[in-house]
Protein backbone atom coordinates (compact mmCIF):
# COMPACT_ATOMS: atom_id res chain seq x y z
CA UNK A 1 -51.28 -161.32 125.06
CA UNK A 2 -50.53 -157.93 125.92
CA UNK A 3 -52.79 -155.40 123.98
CA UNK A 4 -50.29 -152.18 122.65
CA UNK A 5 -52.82 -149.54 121.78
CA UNK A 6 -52.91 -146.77 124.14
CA UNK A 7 -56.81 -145.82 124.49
CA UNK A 8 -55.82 -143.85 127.58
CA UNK A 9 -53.99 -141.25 126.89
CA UNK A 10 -53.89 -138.01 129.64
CA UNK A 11 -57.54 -139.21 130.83
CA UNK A 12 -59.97 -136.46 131.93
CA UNK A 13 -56.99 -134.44 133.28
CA UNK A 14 -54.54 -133.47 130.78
CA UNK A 15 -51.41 -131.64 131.64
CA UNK A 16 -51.11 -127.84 131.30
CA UNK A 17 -49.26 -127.00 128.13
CA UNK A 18 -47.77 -124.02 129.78
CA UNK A 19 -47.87 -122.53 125.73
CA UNK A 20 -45.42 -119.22 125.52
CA UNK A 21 -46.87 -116.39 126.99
CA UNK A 22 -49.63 -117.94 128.45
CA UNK A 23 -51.12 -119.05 125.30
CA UNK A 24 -54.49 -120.23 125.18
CA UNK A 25 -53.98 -122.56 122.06
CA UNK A 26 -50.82 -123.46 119.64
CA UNK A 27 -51.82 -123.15 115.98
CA UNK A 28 -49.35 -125.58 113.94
CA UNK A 29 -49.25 -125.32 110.03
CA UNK A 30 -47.53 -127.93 107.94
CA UNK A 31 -47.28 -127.55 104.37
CA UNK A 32 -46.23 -131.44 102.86
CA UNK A 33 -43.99 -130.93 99.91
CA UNK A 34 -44.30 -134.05 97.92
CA UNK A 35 -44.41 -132.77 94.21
CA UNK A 36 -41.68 -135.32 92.87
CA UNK A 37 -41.52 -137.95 95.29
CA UNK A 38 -44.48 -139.71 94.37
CA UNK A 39 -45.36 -143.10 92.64
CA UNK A 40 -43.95 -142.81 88.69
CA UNK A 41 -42.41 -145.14 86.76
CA UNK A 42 -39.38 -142.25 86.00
CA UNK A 43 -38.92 -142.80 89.25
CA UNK A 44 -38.94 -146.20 89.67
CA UNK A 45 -41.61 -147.32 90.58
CA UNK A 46 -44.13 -149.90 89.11
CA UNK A 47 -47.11 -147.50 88.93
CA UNK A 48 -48.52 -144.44 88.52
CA UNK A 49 -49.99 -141.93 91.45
CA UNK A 50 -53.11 -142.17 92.85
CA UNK A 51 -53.49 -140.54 95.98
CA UNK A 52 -54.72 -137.18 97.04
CA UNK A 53 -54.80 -135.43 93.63
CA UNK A 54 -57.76 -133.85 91.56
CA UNK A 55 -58.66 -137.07 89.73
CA UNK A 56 -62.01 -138.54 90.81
CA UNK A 57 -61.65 -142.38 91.13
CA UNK A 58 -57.87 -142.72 90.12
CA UNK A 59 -56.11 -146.02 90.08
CA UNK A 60 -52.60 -146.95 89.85
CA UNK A 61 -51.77 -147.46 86.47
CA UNK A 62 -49.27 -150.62 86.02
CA UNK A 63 -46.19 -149.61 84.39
CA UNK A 64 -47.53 -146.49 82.63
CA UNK A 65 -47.65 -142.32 83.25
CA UNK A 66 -50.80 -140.62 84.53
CA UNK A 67 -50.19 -137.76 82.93
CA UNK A 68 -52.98 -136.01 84.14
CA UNK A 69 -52.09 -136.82 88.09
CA UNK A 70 -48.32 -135.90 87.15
CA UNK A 71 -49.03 -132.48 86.11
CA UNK A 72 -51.61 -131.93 88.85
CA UNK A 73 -48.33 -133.03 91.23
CA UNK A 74 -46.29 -130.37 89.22
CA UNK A 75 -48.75 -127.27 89.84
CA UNK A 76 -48.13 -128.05 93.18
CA UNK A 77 -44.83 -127.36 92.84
CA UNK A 78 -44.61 -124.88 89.77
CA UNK A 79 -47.67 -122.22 91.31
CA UNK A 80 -49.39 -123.69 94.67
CA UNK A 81 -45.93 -123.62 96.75
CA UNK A 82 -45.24 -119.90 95.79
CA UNK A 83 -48.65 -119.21 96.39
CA UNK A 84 -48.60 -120.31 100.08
CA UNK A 85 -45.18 -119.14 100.64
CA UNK A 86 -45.76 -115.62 99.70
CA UNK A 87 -48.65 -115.70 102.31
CA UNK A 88 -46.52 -117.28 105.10
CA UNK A 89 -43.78 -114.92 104.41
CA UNK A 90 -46.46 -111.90 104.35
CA UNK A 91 -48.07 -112.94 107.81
CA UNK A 92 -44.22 -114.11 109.26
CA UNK A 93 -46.09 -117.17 110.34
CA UNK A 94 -43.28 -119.85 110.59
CA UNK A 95 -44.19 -122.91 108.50
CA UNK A 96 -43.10 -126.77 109.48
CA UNK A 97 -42.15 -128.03 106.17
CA UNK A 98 -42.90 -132.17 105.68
CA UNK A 99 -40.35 -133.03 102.89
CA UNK A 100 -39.65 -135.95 101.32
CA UNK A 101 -36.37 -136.53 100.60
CA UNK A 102 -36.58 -137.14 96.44
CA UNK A 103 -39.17 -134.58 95.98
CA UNK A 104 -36.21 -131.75 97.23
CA UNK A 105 -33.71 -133.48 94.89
CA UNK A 106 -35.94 -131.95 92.13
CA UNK A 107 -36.92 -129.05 93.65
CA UNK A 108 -34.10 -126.39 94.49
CA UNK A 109 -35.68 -123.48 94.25
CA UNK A 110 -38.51 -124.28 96.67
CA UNK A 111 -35.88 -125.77 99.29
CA UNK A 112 -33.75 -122.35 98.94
CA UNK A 113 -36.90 -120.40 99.17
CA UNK A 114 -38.13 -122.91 102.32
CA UNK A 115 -34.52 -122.47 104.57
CA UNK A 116 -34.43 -118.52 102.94
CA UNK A 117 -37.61 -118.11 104.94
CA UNK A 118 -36.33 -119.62 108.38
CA UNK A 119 -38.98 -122.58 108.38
CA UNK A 120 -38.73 -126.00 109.86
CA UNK A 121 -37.72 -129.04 107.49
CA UNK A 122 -38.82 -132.16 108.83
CA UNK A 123 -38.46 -135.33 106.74
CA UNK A 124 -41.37 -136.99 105.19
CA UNK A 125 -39.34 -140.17 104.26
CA UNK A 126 -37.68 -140.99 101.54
CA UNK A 127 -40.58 -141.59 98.73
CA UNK A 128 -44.43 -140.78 98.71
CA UNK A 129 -45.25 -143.49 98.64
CA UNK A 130 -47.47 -146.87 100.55
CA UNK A 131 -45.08 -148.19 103.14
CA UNK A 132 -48.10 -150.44 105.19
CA UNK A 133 -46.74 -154.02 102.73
CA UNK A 134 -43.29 -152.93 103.09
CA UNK A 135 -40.53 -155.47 104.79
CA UNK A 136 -38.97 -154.10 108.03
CA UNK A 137 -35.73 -154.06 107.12
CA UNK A 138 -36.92 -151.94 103.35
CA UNK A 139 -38.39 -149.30 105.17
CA UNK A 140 -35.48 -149.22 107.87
CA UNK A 141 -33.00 -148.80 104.74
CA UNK A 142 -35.22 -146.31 102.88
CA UNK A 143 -35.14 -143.97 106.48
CA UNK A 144 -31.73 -143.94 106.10
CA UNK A 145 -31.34 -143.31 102.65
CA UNK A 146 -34.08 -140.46 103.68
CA UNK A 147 -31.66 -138.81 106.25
CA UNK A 148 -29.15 -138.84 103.87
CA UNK A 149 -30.43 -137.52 100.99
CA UNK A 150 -32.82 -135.07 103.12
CA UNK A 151 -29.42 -133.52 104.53
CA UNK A 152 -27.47 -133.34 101.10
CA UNK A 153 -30.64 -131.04 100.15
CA UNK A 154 -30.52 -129.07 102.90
CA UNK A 155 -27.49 -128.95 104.91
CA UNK A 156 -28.79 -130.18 108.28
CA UNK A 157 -30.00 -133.49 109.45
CA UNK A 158 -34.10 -133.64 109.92
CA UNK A 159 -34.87 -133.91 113.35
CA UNK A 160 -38.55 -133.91 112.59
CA UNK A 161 -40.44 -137.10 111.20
CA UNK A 162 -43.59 -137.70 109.25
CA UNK A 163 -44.13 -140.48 106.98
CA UNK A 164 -48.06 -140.27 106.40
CA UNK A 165 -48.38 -143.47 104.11
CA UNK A 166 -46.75 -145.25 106.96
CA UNK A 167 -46.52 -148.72 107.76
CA UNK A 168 -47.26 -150.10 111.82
CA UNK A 169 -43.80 -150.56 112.16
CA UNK A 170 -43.18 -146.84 111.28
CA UNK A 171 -42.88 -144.81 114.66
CA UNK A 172 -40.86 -148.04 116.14
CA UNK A 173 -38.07 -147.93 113.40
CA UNK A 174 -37.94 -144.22 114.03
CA UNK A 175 -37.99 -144.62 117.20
CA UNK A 176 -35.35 -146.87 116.91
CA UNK A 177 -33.00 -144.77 114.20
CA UNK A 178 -32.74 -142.02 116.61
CA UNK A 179 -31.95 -138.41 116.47
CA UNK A 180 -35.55 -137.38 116.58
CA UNK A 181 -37.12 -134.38 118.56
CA UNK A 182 -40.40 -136.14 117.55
CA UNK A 183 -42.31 -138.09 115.09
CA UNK A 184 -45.72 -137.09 114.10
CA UNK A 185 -47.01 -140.91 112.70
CA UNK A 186 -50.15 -140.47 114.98
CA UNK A 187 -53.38 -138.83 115.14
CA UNK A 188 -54.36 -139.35 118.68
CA UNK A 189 -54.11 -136.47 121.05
CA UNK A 190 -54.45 -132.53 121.02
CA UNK A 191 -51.34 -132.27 123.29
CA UNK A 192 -47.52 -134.20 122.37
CA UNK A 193 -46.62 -136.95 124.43
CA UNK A 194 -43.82 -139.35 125.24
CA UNK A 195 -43.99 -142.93 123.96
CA UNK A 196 -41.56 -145.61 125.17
CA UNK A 197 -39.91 -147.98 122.66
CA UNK A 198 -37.13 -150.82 124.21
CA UNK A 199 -36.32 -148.23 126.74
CA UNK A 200 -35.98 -144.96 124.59
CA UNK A 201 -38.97 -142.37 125.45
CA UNK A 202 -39.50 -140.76 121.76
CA UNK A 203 -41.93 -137.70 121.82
CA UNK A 204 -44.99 -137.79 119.71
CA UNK A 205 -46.60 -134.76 118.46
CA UNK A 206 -49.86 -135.86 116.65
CA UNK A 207 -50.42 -135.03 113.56
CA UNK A 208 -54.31 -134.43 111.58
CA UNK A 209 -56.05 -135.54 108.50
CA UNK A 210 -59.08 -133.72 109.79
CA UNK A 211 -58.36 -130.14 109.35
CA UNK A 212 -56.15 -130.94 106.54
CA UNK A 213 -56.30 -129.68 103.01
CA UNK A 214 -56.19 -133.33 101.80
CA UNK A 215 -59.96 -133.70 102.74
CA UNK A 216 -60.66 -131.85 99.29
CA UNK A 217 -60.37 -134.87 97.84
CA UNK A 218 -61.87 -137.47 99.52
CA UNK A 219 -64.80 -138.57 99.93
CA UNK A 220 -67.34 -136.21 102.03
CA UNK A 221 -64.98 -133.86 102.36
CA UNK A 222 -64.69 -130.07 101.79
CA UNK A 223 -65.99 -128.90 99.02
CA UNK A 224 -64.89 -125.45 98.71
CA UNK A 225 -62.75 -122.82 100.61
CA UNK A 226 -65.20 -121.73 102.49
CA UNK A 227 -66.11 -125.35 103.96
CA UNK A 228 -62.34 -125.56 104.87
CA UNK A 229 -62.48 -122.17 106.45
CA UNK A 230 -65.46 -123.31 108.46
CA UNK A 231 -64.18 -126.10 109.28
CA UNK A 232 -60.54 -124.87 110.99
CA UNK A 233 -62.53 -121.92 112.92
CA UNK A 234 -64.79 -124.42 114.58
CA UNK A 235 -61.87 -126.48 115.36
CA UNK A 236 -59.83 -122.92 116.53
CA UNK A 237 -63.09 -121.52 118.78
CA UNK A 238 -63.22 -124.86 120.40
CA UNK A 239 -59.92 -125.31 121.01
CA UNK A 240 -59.12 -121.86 122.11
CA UNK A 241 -62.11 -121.72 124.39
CA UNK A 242 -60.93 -124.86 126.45
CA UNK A 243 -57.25 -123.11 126.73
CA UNK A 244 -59.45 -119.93 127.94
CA UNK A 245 -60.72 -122.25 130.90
CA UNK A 246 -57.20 -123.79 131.57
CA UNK A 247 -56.37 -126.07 129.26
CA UNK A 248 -54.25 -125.11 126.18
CA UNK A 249 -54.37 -127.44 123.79
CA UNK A 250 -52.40 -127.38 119.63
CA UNK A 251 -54.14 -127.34 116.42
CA UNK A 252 -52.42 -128.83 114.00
CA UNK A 253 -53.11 -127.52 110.06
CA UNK A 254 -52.39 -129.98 107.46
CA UNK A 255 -51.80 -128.68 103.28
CA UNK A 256 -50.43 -129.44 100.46
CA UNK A 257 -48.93 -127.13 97.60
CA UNK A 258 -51.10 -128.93 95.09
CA UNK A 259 -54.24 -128.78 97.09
CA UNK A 260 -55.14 -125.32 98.98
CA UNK A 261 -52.30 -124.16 96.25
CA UNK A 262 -55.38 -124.15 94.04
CA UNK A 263 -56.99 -120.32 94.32
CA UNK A 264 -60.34 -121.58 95.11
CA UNK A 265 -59.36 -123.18 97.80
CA UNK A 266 -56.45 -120.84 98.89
CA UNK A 267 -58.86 -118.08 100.39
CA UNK A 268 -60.12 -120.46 102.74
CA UNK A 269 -57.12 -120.76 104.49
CA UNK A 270 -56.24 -117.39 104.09
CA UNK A 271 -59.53 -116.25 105.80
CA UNK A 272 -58.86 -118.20 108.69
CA UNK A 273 -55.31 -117.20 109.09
CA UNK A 274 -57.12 -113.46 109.11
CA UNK A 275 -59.75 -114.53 111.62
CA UNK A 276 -56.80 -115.94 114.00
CA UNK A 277 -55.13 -112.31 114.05
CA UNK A 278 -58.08 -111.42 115.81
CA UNK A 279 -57.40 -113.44 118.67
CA UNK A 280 -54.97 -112.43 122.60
CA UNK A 281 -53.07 -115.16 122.73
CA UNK A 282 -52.23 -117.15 120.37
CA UNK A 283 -49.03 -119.03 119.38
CA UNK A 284 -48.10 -120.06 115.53
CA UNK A 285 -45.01 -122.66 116.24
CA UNK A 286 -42.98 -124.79 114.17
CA UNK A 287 -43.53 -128.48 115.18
CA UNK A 288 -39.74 -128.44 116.48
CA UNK A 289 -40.74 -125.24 118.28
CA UNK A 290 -43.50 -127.02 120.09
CA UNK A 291 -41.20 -130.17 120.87
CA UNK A 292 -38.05 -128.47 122.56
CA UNK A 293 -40.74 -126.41 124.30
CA UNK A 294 -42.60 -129.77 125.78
CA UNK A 295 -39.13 -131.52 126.32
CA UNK A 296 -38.75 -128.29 128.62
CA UNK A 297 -41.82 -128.63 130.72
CA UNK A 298 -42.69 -131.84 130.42
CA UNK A 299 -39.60 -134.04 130.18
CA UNK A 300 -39.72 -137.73 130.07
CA UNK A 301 -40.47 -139.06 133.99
CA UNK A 302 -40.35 -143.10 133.62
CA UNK A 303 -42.70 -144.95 135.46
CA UNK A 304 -41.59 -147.34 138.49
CA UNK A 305 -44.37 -149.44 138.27
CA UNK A 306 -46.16 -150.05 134.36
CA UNK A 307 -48.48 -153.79 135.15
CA UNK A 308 -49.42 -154.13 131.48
CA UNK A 309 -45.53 -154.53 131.03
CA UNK A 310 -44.67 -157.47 133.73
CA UNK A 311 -44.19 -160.78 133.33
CA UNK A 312 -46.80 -163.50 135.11
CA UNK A 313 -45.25 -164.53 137.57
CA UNK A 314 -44.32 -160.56 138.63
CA UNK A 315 -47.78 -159.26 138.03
CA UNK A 316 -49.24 -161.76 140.85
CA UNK A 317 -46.80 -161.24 143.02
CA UNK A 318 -47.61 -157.63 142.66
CA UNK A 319 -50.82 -157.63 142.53
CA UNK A 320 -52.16 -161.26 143.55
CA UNK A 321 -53.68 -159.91 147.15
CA UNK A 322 -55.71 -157.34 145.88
CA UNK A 323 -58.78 -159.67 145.97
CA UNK A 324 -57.66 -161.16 149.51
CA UNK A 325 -56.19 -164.02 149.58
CA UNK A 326 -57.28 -164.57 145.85
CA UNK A 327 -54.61 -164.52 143.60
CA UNK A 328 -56.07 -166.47 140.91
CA UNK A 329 -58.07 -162.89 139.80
CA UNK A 330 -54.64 -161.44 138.98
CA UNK A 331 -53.67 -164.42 137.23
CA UNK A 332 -56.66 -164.55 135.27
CA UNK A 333 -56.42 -161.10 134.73
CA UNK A 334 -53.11 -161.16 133.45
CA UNK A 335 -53.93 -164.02 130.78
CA UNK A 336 -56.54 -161.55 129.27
CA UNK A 337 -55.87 -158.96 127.86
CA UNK A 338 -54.01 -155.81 129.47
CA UNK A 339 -52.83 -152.86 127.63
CA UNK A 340 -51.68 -148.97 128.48
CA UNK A 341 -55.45 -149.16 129.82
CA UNK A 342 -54.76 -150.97 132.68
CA UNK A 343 -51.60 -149.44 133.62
CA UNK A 344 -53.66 -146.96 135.89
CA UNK A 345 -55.68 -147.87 138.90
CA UNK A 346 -59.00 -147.35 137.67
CA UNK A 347 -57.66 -149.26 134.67
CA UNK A 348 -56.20 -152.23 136.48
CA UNK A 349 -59.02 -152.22 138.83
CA UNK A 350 -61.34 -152.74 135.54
CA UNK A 351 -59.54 -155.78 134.54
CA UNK A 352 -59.57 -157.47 137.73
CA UNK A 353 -62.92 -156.81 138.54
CA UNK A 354 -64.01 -158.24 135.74
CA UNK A 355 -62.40 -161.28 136.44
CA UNK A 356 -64.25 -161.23 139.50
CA UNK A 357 -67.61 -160.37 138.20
CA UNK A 358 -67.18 -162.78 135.76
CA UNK A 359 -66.41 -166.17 137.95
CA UNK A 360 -69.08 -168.49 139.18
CA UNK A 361 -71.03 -167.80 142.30
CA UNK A 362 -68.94 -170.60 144.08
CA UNK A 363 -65.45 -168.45 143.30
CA UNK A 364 -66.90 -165.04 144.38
CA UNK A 365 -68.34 -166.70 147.70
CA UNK A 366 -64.51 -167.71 148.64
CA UNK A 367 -63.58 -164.76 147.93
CA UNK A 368 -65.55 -162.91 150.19
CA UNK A 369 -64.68 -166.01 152.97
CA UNK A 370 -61.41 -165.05 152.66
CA UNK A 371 -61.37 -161.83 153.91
CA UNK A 372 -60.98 -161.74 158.02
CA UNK A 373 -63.72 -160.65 160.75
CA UNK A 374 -63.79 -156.86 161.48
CA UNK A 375 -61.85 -156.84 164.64
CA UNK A 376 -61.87 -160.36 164.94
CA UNK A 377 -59.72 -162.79 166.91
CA UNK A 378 -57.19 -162.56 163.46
CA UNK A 379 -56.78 -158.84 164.49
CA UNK A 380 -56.29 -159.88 167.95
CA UNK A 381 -53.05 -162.49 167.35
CA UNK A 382 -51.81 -159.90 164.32
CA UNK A 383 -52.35 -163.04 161.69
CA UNK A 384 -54.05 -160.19 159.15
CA UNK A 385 -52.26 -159.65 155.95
CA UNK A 386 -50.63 -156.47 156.03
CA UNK A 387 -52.88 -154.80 153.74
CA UNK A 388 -56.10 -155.53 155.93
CA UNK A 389 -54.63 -154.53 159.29
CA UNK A 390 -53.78 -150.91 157.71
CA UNK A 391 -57.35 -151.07 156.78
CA UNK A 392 -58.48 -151.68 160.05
CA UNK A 393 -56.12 -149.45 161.91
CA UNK A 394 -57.65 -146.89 159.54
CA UNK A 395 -60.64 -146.94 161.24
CA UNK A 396 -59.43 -146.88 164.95
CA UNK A 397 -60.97 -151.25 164.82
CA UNK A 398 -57.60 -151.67 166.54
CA UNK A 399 -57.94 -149.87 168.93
CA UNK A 400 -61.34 -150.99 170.75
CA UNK A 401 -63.00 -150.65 174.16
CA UNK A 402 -63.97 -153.33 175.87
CA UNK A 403 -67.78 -152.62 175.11
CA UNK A 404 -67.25 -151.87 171.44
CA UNK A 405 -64.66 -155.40 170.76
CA UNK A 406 -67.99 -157.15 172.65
CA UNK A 407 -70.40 -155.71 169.84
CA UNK A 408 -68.51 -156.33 167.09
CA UNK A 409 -68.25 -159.67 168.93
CA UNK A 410 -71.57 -160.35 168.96
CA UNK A 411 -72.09 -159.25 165.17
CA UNK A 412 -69.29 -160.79 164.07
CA UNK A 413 -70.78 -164.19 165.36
CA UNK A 414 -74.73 -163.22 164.03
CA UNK A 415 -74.04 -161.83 160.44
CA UNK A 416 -71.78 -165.02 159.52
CA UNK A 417 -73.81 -167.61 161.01
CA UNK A 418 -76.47 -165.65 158.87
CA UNK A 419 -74.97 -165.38 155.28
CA UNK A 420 -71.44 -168.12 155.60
CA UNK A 421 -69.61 -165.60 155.13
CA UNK A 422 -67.18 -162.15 157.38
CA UNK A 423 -69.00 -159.00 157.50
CA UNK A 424 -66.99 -157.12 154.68
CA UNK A 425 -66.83 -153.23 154.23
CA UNK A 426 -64.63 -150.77 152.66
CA UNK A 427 -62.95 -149.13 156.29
CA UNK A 428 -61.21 -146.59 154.94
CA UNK A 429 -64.58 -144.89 153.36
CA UNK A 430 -66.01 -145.19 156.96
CA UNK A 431 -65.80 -144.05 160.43
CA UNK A 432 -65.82 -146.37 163.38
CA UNK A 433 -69.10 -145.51 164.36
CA UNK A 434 -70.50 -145.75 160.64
CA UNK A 435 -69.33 -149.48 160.31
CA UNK A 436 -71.35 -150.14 163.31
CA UNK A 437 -74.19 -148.26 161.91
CA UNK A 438 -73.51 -150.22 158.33
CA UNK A 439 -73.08 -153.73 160.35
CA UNK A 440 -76.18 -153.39 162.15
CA UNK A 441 -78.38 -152.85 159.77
CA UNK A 442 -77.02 -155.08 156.74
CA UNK A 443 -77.31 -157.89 159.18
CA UNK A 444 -80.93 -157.69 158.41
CA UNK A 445 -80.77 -157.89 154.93
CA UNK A 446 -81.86 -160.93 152.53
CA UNK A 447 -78.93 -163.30 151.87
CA UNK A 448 -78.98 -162.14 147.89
CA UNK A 449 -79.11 -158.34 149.03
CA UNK A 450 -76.38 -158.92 151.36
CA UNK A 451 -74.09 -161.50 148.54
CA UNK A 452 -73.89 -158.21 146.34
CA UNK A 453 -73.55 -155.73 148.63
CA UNK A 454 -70.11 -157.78 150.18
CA UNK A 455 -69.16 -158.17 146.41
CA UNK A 456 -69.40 -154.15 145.75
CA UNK A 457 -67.30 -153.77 149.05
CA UNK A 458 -64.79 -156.09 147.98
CA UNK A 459 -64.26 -154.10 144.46
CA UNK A 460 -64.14 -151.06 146.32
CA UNK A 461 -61.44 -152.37 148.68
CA UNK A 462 -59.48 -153.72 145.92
CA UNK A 463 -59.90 -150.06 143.89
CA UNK A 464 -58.85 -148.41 147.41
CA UNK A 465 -55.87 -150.75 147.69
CA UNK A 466 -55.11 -150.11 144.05
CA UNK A 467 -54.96 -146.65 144.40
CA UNK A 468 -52.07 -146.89 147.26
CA UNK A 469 -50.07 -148.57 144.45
CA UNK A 470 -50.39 -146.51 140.94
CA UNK A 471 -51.34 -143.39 140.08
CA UNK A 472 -54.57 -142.72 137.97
């Protein structure tokens, strides 16, 4: 079974963002406009809302109005929207607006006052509402019926996407749709990236519900603006001191018109926006901003070789001699689990290692009897696989004097008789005169000292080979 999540990612080097005028990090805001898209039964649906409003313990209520929730929704839309957009509009910060589609069908003056000020709409589906039950081919219909209504509101088709309340099928229909810059249905990375979906690459800009507004209502969350406040300027100083070293990372901002709307709450985000102007260097984007920028300087480059995605038979014939002449590692491997993880060759290396590590004492002894004498009489009639005389050749052990082929000889014959098994070290790590030095004395060595030492050189062959191969 092939495992999809990606827990790999850039890895310890990420690429350089290259942010506009050598900005050290990009500062994202998104207000979500969902005042009138959510759960109601005036809207259809079978309950009330429940999510993300000032109502401790709310529950969906079963064919009935929370009126309560609904006019909490409605400040959001009637005060805590003009609120943040006079302060956007004050600072000329642009703002990436997550809409969904029926809340702009009742709001008109907020959508005039949103494309009035110049910001991004992105859609934020159709309905706020739980997609993670819904059928496939619902939530396929209700993204189009979100494109459509989302451009009779505004004039243009989205080419942002955000769903939030999404299901697992929800970047891969998007994906699938089309027509998107990016989707932001993730939450894990500082930095966009591309994802590839039955051959389409569809960027990714990640999204937060960390340094997001909504976090005022859950559950050890902030409690005040000035928590919030604290809370985005650690996340800025951090952020801002890695781009300072070199790498620029984006901070994504996360509110809602009902939520840091609220005054109390407002000045925390309004102190931070303050404590940003004091800061060289940094950019305020739109998400589309940041995606045509990425799409610039880091376009899509498909990879030639991805192992996690090849079939059986493919994957041991690509990678079946790593362990020589042991191709049941890569099969084994293969039947376990690989993932994005493994598509590097540390990662790879990891999976057929284990499968190494974890065979019987009997298995890992053929292994190491597979592999050939150093300069042995294989060498000599060219019968080495292709990989091991490269190896070899590395190391000048094809290339011998007369003296030198009679040591290794000599060794060759000692240090099997000794342990049953070829004299086995990693050649390319070593100079000719260091594998002597390394022969010599490991021929002394205990036969258990010596099993594990052969079985670390094997591994690192395998990782050296590996590394020829893929990229890490």
């Amino acid at each position: 079974m092939r495992y999809p999540r990606d827990m790999q990612g850039y890895g310890p080097n990420p690429p350089n963002a290259n942010w506009p005028g050598g900005a050290r990090v990009a500062v994202q805001f998104v207000l979500n406009y969902e005042e009138g898209g959510e759960n109601n039964i005036l809207h259809g649906d079978e309950n009330s809302e429940a999510f993300l409003a000032d109502v401790v313990g709310a529950v969906p209520w079963p064919g009935k109005r929370h009126w309560n929730i609904e006019s909490m929704y409605e400040y959001g839309a009637r005060a805590g929207f003009w609120r943040l957009h006079r302060l956007f509009t004050e600072e000329k910060i642009p703002v990436t607006i997550y809409g969904v589609a029926t809340a702009f069908a009742r709001s008109p003056m907020q959508v005039t006052a949103m494309q009035e000020a110049g910001w991004e709409i992105a859609s934020h589906g159709y309905k706020w509402v739980e997609h993670k039950d819904m059928p496939v081919e619902v939530e396929r219909a209700q993204i189009h019926e979100a494109i459509h209504l989302h451009t009779a509101a505004t004039g243009q088709r989205p080419t942002g996407w955000y769903t939030g309340r999404c299901s697992v099928n929800t970047v891969d229909l998007v994906s699938e749709e089309g027509g998107f810059e990016y989707v932001s249905d993730t939450y894990d990375d500082d930095l966009p990236y591309w994802r590839e979906h039955k051959g389409h690459a569809q960027l990714i800009i990640p999204y937060t519900l960390s340094a997001n507004d909504m976090r005022f209502v859950t559950a050890s969350g902030f409690a005040d603006g000035e928590q919030f406040f604290q809370f985005l300027k650690d996340s800025f100083d951090c952020l801002y001191a890695e781009g300072k070293a070199g790498s620029p990372k984006m901070m994504s901002i996360g509110l809602h018109c009902r939520l840091v709307g609220q005054p109390g709450r407002f000045q925390g985000l309004k102190r931070f926006i303050d404590y940003i102007r004091g800061f060289e260097k940094v950019w305020t984007p739109t998400r589309i901003e940041v995606a045509r920028h990425w799409a610039k300087e880091h376009p899509y480059v498909k990879r030639e070789l991805v192992p996690s995605a090849l079939d059986k038979p493919a994957f041991i014939e690509k990678f079946g001699s790593i362990f020589e002449h042991s191709p049941w590692i890569a099969e084994r491997a293969w039947d376990g689990e690989l993932g994005p993880a493994n598509d590097t060759a540390t990662g790879l290396h990891f999976a057929l290692r284990s499968q190494f590590r974890m065979a019987g004492q009997a298995e890992r002894l053929g292994v190491l009897q597979a592999h050939p004498d150093l300069a042995g009489k294989l060498a000599a009639a060219k019968r080495l696989t292709e990989a091991s005389t490269a190896e070899q050749a590395s190391a000048g052990l094809d290339a011998l004097t007369d003296a030198e082929r009679e040591k290794f000889t000599h060794l060759n014959a000692a240090y099997t008789a000794k342990f049953g098994f070829p004299f086995i070290i990693a050649v390319r790590d070593h100079s000719k005169a260091q594998i002597l030095e390394a022969f010599e004395r490991r021929v002394g060595n205990t036969p258990e000292t010596e099993f594990l030492t052969a079985c670390t050189q094997v591994e690192r062959i395998a990782l050296l080979r590996l590394r020829a191969m893929l990229p890490d």
